[in-house]
C-alpha atoms as a PDB file:
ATOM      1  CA  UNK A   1      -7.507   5.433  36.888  1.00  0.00           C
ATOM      2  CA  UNK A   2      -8.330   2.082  37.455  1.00  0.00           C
ATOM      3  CA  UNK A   3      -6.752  -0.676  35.282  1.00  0.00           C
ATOM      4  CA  UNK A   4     -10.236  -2.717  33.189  1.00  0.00           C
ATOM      5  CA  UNK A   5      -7.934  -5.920  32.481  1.00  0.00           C
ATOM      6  CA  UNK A   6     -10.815  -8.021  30.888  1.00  0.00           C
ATOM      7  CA  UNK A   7     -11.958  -4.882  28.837  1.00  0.00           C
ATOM      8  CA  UNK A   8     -15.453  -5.319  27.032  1.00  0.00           C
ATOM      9  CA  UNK A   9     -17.713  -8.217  26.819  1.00  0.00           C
ATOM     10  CA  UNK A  10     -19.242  -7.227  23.721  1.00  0.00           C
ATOM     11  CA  UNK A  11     -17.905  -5.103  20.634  1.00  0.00           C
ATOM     12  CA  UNK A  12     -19.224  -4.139  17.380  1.00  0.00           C
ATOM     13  CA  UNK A  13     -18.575  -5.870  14.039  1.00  0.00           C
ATOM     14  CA  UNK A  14     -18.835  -3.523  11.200  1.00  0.00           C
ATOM     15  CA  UNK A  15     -18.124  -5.477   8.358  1.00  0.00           C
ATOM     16  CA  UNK A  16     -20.988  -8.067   9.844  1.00  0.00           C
ATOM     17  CA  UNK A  17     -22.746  -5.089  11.192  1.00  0.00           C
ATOM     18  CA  UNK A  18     -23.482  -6.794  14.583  1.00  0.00           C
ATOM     19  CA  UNK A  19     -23.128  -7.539  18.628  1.00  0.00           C
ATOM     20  CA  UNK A  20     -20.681  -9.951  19.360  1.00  0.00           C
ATOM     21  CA  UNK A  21     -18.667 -11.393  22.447  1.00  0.00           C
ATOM     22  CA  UNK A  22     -15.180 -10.684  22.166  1.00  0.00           C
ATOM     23  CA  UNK A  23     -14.294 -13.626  25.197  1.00  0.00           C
ATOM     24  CA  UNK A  24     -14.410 -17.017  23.434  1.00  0.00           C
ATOM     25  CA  UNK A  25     -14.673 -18.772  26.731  1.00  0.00           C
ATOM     26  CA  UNK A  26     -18.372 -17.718  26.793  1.00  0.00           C
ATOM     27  CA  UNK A  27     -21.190 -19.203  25.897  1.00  0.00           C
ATOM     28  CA  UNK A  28     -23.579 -18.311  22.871  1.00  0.00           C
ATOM     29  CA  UNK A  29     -25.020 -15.412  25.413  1.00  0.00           C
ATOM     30  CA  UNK A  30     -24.047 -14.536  28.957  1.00  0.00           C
ATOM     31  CA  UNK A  31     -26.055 -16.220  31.532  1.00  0.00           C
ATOM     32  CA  UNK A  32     -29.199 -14.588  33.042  1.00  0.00           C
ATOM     33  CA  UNK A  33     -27.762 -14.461  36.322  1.00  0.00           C
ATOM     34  CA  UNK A  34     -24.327 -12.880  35.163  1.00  0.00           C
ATOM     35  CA  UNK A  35     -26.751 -10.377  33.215  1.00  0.00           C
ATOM     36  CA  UNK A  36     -27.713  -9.423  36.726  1.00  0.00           C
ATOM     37  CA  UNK A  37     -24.678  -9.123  38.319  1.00  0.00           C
ATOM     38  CA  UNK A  38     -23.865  -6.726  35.287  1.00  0.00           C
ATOM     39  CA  UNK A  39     -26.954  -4.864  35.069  1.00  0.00           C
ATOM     40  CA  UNK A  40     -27.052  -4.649  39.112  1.00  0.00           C
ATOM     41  CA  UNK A  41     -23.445  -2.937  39.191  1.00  0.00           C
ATOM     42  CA  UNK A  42     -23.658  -0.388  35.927  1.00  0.00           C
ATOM     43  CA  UNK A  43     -27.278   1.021  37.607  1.00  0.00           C
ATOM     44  CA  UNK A  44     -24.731   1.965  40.779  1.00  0.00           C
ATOM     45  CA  UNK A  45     -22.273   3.332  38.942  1.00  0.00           C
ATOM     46  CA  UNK A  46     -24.580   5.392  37.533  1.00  0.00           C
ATOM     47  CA  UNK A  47     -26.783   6.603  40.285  1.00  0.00           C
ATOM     48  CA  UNK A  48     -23.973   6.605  43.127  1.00  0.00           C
ATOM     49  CA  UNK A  49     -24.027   7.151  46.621  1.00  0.00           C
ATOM     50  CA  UNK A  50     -20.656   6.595  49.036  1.00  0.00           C
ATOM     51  CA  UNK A  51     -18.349   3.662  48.278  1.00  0.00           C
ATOM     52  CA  UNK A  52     -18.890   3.289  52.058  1.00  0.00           C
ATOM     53  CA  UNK A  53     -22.059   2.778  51.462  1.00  0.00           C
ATOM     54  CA  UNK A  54     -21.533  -0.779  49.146  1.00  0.00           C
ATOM     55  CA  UNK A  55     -20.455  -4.370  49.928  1.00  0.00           C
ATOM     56  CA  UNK A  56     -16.822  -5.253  48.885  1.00  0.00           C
ATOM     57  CA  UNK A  57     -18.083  -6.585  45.492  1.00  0.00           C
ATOM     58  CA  UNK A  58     -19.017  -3.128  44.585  1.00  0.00           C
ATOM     59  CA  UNK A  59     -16.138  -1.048  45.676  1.00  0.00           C
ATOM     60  CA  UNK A  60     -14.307  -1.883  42.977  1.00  0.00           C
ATOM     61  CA  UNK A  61     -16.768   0.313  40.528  1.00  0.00           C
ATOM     62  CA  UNK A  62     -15.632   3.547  38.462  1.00  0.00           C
ATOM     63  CA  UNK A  63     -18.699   5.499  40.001  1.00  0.00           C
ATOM     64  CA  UNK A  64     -20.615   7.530  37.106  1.00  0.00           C
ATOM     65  CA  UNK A  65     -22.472   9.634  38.812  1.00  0.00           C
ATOM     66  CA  UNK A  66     -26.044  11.240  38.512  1.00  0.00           C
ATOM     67  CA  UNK A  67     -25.488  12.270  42.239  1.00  0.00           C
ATOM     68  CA  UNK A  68     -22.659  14.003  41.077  1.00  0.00           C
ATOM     69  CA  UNK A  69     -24.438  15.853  38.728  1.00  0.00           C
ATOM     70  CA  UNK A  70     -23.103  13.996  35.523  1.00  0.00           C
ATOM     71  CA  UNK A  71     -24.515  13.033  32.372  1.00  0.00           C
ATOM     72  CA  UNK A  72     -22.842  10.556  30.752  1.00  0.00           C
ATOM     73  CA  UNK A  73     -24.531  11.108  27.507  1.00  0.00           C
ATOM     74  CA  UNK A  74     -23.023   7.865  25.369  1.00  0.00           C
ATOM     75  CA  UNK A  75     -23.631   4.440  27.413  1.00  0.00           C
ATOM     76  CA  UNK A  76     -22.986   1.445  25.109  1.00  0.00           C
ATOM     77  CA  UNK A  77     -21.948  -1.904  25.695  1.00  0.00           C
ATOM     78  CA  UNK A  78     -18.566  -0.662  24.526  1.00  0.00           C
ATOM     79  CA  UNK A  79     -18.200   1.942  27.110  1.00  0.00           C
ATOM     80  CA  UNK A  80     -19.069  -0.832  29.962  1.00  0.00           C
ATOM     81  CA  UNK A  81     -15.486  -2.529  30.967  1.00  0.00           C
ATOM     82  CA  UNK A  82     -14.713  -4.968  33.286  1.00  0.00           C
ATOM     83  CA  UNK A  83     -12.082  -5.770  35.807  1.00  0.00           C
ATOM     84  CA  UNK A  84     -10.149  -8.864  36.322  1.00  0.00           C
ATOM     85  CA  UNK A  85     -12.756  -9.508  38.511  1.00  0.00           C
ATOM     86  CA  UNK A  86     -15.546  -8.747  36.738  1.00  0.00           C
ATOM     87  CA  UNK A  87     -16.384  -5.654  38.042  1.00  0.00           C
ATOM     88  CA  UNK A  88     -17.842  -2.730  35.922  1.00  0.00           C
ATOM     89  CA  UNK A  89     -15.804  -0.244  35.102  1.00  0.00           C
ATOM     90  CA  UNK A  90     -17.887   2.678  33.286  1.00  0.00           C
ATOM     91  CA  UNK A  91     -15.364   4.209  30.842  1.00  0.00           C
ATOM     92  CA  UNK A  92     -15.664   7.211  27.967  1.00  0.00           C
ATOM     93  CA  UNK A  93     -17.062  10.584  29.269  1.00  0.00           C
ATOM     94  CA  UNK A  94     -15.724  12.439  26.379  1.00  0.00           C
ATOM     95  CA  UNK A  95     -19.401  13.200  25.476  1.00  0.00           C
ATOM     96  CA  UNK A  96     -20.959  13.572  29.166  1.00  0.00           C
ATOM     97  CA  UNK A  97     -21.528  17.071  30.792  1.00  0.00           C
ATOM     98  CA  UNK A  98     -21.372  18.502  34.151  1.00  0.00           C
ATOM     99  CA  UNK A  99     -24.652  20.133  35.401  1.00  0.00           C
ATOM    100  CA  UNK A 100     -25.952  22.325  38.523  1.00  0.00           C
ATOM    101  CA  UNK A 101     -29.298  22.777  39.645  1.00  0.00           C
ATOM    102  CA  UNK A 102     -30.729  20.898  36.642  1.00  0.00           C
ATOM    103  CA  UNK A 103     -29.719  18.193  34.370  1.00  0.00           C
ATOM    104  CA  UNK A 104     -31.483  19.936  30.758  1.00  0.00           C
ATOM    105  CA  UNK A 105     -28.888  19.013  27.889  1.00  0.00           C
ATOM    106  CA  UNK A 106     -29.610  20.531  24.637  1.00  0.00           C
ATOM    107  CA  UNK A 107     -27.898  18.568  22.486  1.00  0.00           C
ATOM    108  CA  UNK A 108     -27.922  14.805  20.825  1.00  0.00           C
ATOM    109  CA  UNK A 109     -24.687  13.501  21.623  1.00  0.00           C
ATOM    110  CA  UNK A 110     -23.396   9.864  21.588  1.00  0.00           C
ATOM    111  CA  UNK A 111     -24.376   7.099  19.534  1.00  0.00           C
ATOM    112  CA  UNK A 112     -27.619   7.209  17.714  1.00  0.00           C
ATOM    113  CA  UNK A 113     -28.781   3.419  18.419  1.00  0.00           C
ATOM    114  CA  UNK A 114     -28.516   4.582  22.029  1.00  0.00           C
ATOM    115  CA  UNK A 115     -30.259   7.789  22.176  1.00  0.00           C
ATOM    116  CA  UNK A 116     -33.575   8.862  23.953  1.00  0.00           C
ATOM    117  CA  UNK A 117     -36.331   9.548  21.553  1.00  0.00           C
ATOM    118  CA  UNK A 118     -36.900  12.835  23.323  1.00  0.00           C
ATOM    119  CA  UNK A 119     -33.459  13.747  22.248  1.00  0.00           C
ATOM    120  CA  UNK A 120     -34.276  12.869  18.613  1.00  0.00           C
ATOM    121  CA  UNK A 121     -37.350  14.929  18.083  1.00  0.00           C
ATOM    122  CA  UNK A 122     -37.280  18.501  17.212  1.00  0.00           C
ATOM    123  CA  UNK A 123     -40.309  19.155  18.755  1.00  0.00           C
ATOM    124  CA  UNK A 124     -39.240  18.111  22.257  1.00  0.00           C
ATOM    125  CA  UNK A 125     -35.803  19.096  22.482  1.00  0.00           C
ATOM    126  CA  UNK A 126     -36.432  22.524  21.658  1.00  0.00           C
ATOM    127  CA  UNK A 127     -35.677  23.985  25.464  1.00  0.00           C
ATOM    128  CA  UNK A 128     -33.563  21.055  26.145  1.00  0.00           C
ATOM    129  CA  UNK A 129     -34.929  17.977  27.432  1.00  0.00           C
ATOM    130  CA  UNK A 130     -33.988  16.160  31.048  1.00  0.00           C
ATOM    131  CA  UNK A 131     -30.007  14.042  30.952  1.00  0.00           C
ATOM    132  CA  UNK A 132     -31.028  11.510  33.249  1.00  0.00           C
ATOM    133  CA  UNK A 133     -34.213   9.458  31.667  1.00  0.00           C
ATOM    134  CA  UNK A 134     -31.817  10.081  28.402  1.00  0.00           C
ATOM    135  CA  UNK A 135     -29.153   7.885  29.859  1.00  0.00           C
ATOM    136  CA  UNK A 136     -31.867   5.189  31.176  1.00  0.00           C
ATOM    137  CA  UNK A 137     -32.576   4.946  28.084  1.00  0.00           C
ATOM    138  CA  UNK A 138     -29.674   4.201  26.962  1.00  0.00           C
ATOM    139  CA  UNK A 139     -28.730   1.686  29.279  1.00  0.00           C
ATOM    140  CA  UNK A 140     -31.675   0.279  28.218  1.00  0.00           C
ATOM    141  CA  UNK A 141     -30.942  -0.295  24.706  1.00  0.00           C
ATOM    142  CA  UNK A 142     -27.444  -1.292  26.477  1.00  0.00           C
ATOM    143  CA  UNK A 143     -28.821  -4.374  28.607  1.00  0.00           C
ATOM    144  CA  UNK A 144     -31.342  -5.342  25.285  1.00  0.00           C
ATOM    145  CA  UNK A 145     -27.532  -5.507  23.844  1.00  0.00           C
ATOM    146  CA  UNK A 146     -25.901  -7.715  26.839  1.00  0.00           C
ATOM    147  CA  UNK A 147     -28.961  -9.705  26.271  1.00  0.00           C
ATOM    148  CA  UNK A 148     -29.480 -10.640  22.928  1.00  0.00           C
ATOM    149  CA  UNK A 149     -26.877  -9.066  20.928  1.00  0.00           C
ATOM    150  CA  UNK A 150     -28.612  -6.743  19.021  1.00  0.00           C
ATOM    151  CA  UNK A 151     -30.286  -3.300  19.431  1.00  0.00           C
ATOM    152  CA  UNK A 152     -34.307  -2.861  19.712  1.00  0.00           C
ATOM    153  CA  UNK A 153     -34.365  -0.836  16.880  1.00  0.00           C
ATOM    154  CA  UNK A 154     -32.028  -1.703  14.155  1.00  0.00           C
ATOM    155  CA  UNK A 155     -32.109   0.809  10.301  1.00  0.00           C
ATOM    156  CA  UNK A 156     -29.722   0.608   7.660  1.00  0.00           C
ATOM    157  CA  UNK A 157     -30.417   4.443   7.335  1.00  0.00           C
ATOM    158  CA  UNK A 158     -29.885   7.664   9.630  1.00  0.00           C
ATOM    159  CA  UNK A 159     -33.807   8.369   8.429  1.00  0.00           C
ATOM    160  CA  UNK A 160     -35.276   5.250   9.011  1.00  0.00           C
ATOM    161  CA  UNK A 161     -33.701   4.737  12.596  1.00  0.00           C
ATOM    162  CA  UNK A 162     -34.683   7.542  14.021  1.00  0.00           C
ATOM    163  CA  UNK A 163     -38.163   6.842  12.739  1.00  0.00           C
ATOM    164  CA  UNK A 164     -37.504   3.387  14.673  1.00  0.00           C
ATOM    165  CA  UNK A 165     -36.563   4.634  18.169  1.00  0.00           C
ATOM    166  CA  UNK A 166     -39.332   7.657  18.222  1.00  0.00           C
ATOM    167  CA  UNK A 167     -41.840   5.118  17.118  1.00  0.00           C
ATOM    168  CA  UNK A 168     -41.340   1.260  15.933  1.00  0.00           C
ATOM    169  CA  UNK A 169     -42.728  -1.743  18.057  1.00  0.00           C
ATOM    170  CA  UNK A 170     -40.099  -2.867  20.599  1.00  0.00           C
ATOM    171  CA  UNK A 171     -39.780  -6.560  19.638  1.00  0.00           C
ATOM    172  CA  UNK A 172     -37.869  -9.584  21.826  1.00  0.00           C
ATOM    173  CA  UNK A 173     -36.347 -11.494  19.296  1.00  0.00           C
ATOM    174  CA  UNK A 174     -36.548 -15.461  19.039  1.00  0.00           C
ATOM    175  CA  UNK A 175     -33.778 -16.360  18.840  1.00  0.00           C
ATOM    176  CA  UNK A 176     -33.286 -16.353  22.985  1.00  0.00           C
ATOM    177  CA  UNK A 177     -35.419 -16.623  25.630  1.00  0.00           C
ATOM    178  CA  UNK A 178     -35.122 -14.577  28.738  1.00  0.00           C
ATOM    179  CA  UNK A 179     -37.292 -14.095  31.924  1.00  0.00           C
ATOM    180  CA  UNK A 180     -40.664 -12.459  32.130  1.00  0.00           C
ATOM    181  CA  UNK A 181     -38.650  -9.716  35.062  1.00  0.00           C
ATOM    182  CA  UNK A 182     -35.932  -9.187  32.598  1.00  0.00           C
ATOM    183  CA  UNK A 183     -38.506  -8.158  29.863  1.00  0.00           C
ATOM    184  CA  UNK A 184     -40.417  -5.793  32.016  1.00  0.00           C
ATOM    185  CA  UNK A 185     -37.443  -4.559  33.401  1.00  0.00           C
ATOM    186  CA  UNK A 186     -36.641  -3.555  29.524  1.00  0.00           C
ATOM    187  CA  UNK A 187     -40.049  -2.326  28.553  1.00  0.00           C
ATOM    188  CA  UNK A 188     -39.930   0.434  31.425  1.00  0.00           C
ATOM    189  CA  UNK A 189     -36.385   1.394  30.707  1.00  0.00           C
ATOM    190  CA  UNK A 190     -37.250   1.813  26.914  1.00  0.00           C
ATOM    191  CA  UNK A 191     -40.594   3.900  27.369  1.00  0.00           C
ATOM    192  CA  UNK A 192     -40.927   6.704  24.946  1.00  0.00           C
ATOM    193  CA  UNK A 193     -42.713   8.813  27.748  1.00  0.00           C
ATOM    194  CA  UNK A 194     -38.961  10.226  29.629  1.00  0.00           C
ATOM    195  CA  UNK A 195     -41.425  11.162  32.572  1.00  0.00           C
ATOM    196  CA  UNK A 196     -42.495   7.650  32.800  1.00  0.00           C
ATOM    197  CA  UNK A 197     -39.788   6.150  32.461  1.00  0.00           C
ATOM    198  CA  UNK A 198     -37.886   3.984  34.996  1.00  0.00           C
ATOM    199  CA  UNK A 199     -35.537   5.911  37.636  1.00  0.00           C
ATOM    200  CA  UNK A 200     -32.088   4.676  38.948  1.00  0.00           C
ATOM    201  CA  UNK A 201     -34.524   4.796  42.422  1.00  0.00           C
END
């Protein structure tokens, strides 16, 4: 197992009950461009190919693995680690599952600020709903988090939140401005419709 010496950029504060950066030698937010760099590696780790296949400032990636018929399941900033030289390292499959010929998963798992709508409505998950849009999703929500510190749909209540995520207004706050690309890029992970939804591809 590979060694993540710089560990995560971002943790949770639950007394404050928010996002912040745990490295103090960073600025207020990360960069656009090192949002890139991030964003850019955690989509290969999670689709994977061959680590022949990447440029020497991939091969350092723990590869996650939809090729490899995994779902990871609970993608979070927390769960994205980085090497001494910078490199992601995707960490904590205690919740992901193995799968053959297809990738249904039956059951909500993770962390509810990071889970698919379709995973949160009775009506839908019924027969099980598809893993991989699920953890789009999620990395969705994740990058909203690397970029502005706070989730896209935010409740003080179990009830309320998962009101939010199956229907509320995705909103980019104030408080930061970011690229026109980096907002689309957000808007098609975080689509309600799974089948719409952008692929790793």
């Amino acid at each position: 197992m590979d060694f993540a010496a710089k560990g995560q950029y971002i943790e949770w504060d639950e007394e404050e009950q928010k996002f912040y950066l745990c490295h103090k030698d960073t600025e207020e937010y990360l960069p656009e461009e090192k949002l890139k760099m991030i964003f850019r590696e955690c989509l290969t780790g999670i689709h994977y190919r061959s680590k022949k296949s990447f440029k020497n400032n991939l091969k350092h990636i723990l590869f996650l693995v939809h090729v490899n018929h995994i779902i990871h399941r609970d993608v979070k900033p927390q769960n994205i680690l980085f090497d001494e030289n910078d490199h992601v390292k995707i960490a904590d499959f205690g919740q992901s599952i193995l799968f053959e010929e297809t990738d249904t998963t039956n059951s909500a798992e993770g962390t509810y600020w990071f889970m698919a709508p379709e995973l949160l409505d009775p009506n839908t998950n019924k027969g099980g709903v598809s893993g991989k849009p699920c953890d789009i999703w999620s990395l969705g929500v994740t990058f909203f988090v690397f970029a502005y510190l706070e989730v896209p749909f935010y409740a003080d209540n179990y009830t309320e939140l998962l009101e939010k995520i199956k229907e509320g207004e995705l909103v980019f706050p104030e408080k930061r401005e970011i690229s026109d690309d980096l907002k689309n890029i957000l808007r098609k992970m975080l689509n309600r419709n799974a089948g719409e939804r952008l692929t790793i591809e």
